[in-house]
Protein backbone atom coordinates (compact mmCIF):
# COMPACT_ATOMS: atom_id res chain seq x y z
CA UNK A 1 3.71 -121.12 147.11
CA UNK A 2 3.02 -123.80 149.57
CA UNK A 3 -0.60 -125.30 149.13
CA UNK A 4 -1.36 -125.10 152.57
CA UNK A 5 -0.63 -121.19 152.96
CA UNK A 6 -2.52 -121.05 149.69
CA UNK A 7 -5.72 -122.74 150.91
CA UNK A 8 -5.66 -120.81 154.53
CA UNK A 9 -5.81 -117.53 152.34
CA UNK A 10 -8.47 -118.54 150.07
CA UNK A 11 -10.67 -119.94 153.31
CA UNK A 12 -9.70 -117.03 155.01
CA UNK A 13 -10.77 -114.76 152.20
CA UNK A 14 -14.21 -116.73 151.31
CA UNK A 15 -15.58 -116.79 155.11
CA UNK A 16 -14.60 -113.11 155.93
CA UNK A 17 -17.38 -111.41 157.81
CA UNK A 18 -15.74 -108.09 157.70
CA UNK A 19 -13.49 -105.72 155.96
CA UNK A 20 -10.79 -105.93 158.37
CA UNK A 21 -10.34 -109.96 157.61
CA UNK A 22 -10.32 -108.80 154.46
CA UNK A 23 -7.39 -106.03 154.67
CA UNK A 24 -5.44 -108.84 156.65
CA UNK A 25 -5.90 -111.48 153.93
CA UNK A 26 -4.87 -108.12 151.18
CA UNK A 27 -1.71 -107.59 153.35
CA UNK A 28 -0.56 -111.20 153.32
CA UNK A 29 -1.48 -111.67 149.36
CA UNK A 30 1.37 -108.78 149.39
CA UNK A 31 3.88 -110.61 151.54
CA UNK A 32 4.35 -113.60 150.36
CA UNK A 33 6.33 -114.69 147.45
CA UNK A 34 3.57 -116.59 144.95
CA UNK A 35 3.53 -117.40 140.93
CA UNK A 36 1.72 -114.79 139.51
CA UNK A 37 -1.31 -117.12 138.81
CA UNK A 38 -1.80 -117.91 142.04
CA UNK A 39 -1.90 -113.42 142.99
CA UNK A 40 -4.48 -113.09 140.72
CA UNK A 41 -6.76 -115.75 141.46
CA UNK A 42 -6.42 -114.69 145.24
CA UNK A 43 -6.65 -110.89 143.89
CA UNK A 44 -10.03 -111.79 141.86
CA UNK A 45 -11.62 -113.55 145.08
CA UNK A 46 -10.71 -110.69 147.42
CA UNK A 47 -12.58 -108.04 144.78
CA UNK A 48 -15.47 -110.04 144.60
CA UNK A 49 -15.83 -110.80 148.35
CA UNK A 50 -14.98 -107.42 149.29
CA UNK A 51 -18.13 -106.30 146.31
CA UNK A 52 -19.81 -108.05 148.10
CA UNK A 53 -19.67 -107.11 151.38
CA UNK A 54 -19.97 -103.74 150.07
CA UNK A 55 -23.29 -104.81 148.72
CA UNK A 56 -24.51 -106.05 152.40
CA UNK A 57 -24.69 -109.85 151.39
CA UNK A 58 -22.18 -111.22 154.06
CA UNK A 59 -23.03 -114.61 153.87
CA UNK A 60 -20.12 -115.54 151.43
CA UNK A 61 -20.79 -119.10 148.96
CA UNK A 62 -18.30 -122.02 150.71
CA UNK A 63 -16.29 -124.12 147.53
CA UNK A 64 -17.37 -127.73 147.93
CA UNK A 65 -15.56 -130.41 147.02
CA UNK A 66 -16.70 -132.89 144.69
CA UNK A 67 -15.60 -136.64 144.48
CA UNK A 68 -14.90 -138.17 141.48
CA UNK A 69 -15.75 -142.12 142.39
């Protein structure tokens, strides 16, 4: 999988405000062609944003990168 389709659909996934963004990011997880790795990381991400919308707390945590020097 390219890393830039990759990194839209984890962004996309992380700062969903809705369930809708969600279903979108679901339905292109599905269509694209991806190592297995990669569909369950994405898969475990979804679940847990879409817990926790379900749970009311739709301010998701934003990855930050850290710099090694």
């Amino acid at each position: 999988m390219d890393t830039r389709v990759y990194l839209h659909l984890t962004e996309s996934i992380r700062t969903a405000r809705d369930a809708a963004t969600l279903a979108a990011a679901r339905h292109l997880i599905g269509a694209c062609s991806m190592h297995p790795i990669e569909r369950d990381t994405l898969e475990r991400l979804l679940i847990g944003c879409e817990a926790a919308l379900r749970a009311g707390d739709a301010e998701m945590p934003r990855a930050t990168a850290t710099r090694a020097d």
